[in-house]
Protein backbone atom coordinates (compact mmCIF):
# COMPACT_ATOMS: atom_id res chain seq x y z
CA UNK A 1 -0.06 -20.74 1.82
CA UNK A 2 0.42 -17.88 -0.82
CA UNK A 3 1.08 -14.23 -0.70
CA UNK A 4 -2.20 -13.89 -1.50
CA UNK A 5 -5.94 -15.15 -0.88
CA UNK A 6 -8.74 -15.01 -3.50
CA UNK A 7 -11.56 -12.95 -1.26
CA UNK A 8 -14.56 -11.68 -2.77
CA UNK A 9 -13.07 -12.13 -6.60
CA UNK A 10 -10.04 -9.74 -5.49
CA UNK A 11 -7.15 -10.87 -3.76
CA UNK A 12 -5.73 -9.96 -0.07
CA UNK A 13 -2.07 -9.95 0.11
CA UNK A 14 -0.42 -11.58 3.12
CA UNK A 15 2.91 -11.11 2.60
CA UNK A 16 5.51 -8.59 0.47
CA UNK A 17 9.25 -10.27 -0.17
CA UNK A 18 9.68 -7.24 -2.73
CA UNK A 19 9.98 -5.05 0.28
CA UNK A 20 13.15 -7.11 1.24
CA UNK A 21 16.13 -4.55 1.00
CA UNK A 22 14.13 -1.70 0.96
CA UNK A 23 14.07 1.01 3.66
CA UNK A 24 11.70 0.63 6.59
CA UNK A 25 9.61 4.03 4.89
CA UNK A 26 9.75 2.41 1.46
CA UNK A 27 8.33 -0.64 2.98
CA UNK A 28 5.79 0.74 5.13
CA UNK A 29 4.22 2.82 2.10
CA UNK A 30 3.95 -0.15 0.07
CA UNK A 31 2.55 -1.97 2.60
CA UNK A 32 -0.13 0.57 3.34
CA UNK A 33 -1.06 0.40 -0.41
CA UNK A 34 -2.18 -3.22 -0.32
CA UNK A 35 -3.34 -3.44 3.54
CA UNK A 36 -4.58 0.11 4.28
CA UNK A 37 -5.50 -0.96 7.83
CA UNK A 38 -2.19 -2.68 8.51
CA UNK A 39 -1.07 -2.18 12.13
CA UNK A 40 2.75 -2.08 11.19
CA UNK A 41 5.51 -2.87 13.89
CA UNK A 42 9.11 -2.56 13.39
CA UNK A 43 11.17 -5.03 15.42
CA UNK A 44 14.83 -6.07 15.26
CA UNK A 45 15.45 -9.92 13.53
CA UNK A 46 16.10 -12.40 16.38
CA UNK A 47 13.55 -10.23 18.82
CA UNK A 48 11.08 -12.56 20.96
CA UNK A 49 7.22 -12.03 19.49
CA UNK A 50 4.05 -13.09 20.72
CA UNK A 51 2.87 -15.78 18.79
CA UNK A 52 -0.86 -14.25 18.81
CA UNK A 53 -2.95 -13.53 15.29
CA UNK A 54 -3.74 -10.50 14.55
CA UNK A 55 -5.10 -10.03 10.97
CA UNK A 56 -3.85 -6.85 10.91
CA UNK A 57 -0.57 -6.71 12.14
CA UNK A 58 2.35 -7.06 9.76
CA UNK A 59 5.74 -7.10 11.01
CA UNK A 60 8.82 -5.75 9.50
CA UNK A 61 11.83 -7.89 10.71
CA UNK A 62 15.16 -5.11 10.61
CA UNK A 63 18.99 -6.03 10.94
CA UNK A 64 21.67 -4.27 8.83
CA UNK A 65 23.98 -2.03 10.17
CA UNK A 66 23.57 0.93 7.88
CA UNK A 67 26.42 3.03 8.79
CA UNK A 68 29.75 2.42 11.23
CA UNK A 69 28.88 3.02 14.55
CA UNK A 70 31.07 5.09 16.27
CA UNK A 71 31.79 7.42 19.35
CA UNK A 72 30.08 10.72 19.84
């Protein structure tokens, strides 16, 4: 399947790799743009998901260490 659908002569995104990299606000306003309803949930990579359908859930799959972790 595509990133996108043709639905009633427009198109429906389904998926966004040019979010990849981006922060998680970056990613969640371009989301937004294309899926306006989109029920948008953060979870770390490697987390255990239900394996439900929801048309308008999109996840955002987050990993990277951004800055050293440290004490205090």
């Amino acid at each position: 399947m595509s990133s996108s659908d043709d639905v009633a002569g427009g198109c429906k995104k389904t998926s966004w790799p040019e979010v990849v990299g981006l922060t998680i606000k970056e990613a969640k306003e371009i989301i937004i743009k294309d899926k306006p309803d989109a029920d948008i949930v953060v979870v770390p990579v490697g987390s255990a998901v239900t394996e439900d359908f929801r048309p308008n859930r999109v996840r955002i799959f987050v990993g990277t260490v951004a800055e050293i972790p440290h004490v205090g």
